[in-house]
Protein backbone atom coordinates (compact mmCIF):
# COMPACT_ATOMS: atom_id res chain seq x y z
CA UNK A 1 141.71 120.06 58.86
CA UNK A 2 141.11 118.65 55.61
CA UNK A 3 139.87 120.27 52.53
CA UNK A 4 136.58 118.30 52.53
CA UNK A 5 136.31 119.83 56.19
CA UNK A 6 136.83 123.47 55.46
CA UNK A 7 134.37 122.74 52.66
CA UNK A 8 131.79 121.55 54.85
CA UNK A 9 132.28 123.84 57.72
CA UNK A 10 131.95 126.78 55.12
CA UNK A 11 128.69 125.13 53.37
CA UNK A 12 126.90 125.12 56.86
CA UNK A 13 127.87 128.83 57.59
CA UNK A 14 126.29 130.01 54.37
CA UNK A 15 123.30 127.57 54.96
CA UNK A 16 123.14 129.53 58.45
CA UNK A 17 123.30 132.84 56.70
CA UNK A 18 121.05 132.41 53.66
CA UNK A 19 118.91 131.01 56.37
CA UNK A 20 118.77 133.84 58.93
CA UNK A 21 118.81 136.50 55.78
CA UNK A 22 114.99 134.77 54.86
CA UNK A 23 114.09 135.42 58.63
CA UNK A 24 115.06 138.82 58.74
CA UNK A 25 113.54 139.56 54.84
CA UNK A 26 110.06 137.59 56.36
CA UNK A 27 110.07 139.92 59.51
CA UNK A 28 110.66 143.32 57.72
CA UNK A 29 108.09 141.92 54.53
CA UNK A 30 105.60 141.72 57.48
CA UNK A 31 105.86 145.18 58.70
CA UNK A 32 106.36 147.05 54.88
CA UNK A 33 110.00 147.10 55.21
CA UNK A 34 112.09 146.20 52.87
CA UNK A 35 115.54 144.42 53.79
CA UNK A 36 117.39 146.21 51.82
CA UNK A 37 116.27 149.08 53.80
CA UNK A 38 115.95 147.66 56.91
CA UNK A 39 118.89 149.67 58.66
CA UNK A 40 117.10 153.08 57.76
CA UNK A 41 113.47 152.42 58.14
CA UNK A 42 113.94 150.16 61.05
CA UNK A 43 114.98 153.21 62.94
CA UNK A 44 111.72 154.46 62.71
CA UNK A 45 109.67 151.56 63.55
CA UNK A 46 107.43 151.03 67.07
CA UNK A 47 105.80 147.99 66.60
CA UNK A 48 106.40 145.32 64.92
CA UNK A 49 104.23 141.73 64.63
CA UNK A 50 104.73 138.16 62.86
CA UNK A 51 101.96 135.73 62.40
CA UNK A 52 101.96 132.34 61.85
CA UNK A 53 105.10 130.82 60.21
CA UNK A 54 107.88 128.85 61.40
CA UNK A 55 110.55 131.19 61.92
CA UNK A 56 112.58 129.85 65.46
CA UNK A 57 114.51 132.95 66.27
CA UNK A 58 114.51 136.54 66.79
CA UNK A 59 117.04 138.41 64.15
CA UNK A 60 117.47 141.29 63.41
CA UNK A 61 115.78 143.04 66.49
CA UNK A 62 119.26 145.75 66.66
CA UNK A 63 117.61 147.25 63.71
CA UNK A 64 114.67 148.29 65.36
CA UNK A 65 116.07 151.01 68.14
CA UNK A 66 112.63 152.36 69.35
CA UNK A 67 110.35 148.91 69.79
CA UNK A 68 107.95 149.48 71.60
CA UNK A 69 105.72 146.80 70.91
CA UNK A 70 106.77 143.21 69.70
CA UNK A 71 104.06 140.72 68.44
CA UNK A 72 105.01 137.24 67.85
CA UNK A 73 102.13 134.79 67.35
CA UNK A 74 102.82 130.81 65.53
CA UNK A 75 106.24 130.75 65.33
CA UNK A 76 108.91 128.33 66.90
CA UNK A 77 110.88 130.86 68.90
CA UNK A 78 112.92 129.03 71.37
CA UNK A 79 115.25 131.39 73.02
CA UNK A 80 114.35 135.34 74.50
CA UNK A 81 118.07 136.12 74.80
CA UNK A 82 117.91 138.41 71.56
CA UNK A 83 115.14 140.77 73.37
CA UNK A 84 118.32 142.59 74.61
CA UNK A 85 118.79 144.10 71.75
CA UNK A 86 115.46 146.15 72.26
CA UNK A 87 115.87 145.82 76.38
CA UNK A 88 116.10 150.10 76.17
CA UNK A 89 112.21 150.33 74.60
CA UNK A 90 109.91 147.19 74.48
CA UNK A 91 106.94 147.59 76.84
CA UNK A 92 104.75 144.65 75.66
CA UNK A 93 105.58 141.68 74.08
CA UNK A 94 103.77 138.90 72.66
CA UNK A 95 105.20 135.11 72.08
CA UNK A 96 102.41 133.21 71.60
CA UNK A 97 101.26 129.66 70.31
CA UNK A 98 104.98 127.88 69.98
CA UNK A 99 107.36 126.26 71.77
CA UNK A 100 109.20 128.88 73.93
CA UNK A 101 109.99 126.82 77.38
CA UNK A 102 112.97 128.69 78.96
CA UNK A 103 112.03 132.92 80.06
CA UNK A 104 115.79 133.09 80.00
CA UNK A 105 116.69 136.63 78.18
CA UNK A 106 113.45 139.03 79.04
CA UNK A 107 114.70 139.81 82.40
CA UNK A 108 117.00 142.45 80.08
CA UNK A 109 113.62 144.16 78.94
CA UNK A 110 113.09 146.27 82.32
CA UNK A 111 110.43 148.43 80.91
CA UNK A 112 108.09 145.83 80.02
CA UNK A 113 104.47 146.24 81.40
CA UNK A 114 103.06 143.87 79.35
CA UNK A 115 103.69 140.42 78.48
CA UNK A 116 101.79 137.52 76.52
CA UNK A 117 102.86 133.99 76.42
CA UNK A 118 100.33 132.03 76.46
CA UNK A 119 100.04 128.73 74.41
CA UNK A 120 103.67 127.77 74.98
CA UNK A 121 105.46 125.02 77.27
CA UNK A 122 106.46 127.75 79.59
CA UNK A 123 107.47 125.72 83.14
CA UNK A 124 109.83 128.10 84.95
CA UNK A 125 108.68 131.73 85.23
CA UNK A 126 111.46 133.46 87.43
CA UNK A 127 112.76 135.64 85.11
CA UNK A 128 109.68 137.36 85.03
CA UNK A 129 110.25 138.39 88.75
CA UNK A 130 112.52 140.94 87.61
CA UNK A 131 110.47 143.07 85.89
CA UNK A 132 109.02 145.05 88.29
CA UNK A 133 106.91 147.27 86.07
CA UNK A 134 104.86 144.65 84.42
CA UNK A 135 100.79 144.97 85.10
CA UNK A 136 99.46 142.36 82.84
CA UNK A 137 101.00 138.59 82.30
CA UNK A 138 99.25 136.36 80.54
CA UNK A 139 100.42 132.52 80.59
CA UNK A 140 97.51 130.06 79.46
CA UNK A 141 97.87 127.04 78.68
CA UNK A 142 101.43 126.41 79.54
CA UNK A 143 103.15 124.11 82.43
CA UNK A 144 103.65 126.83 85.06
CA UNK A 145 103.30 125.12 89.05
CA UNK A 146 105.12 127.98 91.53
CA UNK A 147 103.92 131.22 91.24
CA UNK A 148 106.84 132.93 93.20
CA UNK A 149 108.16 134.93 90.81
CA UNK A 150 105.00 137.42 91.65
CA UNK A 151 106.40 138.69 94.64
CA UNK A 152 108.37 141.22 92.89
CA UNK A 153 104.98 142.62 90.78
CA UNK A 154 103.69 145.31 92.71
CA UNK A 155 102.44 146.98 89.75
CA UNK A 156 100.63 143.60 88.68
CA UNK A 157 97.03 144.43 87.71
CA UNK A 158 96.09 141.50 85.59
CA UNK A 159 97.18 137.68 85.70
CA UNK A 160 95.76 135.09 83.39
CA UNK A 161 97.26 131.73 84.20
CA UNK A 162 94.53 129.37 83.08
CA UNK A 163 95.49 125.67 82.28
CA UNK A 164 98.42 125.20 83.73
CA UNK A 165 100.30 123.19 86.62
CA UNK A 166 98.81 125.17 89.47
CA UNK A 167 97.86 123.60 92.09
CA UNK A 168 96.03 124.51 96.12
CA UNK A 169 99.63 123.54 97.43
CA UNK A 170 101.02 126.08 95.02
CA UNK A 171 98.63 128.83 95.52
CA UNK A 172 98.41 128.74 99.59
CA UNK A 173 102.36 128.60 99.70
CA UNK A 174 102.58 132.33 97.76
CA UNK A 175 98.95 133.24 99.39
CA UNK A 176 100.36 136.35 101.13
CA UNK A 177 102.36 137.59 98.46
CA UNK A 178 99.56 138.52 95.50
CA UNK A 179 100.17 142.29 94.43
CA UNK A 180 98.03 144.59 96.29
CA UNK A 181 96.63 146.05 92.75
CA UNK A 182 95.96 142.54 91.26
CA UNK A 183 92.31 143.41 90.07
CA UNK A 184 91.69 140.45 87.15
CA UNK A 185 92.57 136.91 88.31
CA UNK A 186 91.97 133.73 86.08
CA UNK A 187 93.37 130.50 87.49
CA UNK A 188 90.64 128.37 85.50
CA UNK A 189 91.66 125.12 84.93
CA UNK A 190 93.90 124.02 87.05
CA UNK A 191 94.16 122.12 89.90
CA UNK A 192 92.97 123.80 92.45
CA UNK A 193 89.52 123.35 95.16
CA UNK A 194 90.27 125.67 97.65
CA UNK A 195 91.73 129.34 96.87
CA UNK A 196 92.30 132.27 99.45
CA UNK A 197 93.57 135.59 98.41
């Protein structure tokens, strides 16, 4: 490899760096940490948010042993594989108003009761199906057609799935298999004339 090469390759690896450090510093700013500290205070910290910005990925989250609650609203997260690192404790998360598409990665969080992703381009949500604890999902406005990842949700009290791909074909396919405790249903918007619970 030539010295121009090494060069380059090295350049990009500090871009990455300096570029992930100004994630993490944005992420503890917003919840009165400071980055310095983050590996002590995070410790301590249950719930954590992030509004509006254009940070893409989740960094950082091994610093933060006990969250419980993770709130991510006008970002451009693209990938759920780092929830692992709080799989142990997060019971609710939010990723909300971006770009997320792939669910890949929260199957890890097996504790989760609550999750809100509405306002991506969410297509495929099978993942979902193994988290048996959940009682609330809420999907708006995303591109979600086959529902049969709720078979699993016997704990599932509330399901928003307005504006999306649903359609009767859909719905009467997975008819029988609604959790028993569903008690809030909103399909609005979609494409559907005829539904039977």
């Amino acid at each position: 490899m030539s010295l121009a090469a090494v060069t380059q390759v090295a350049t990009s690896i500090g871009s990455l760096k300096s570029r992930y450090l100004k994630y993490l510093e944005a992420f503890c700013a917003a919840n009165g940490i400071e980055v310095a500290d983050v590996k002590k205070d995070g410790q301590s910290l249950k719930r954590a948010e992030l509004f509006f910005g254009g940070i893409p990925v989740l960094i950082g989250l091994k610093y933060f042993e006990r969250l419980t609650v993770l709130q991510i609203v006008g970002h451009e997260i693209t990938s759920l594989k780092p929830l692992v690192e709080v799989a142990a404790t997060l019971e609710e998360l939010w990723i909300c108003e971006g770009p997320l598409k792939e669910l890949s990665g929260i199957e890890s969080c097996s504790k989760l009761k609550k999750v809100y992703l509405y306002e991506n381009a969410i297509e495929n949500c099978r993942p979902l199906a193994e988290l048996s604890a959940l009682a609330l999902v809420q999907l708006d406005n995303n591109r979600v057609a086959d529902i049969s990842f709720l078979r699993n949700l016997h704990y599932l009290g509330s399901l928003s799935m307005a504006k999306n791909c649903l359609t009767d074909a859909s719905l009467l396919e997975e008819g029988s298999q609604w959790p028993r405790k569903l008690h809030h249903l909103d399909l609005s918007e979609n494409k559907i004339a005829l539904f039977m619970v």
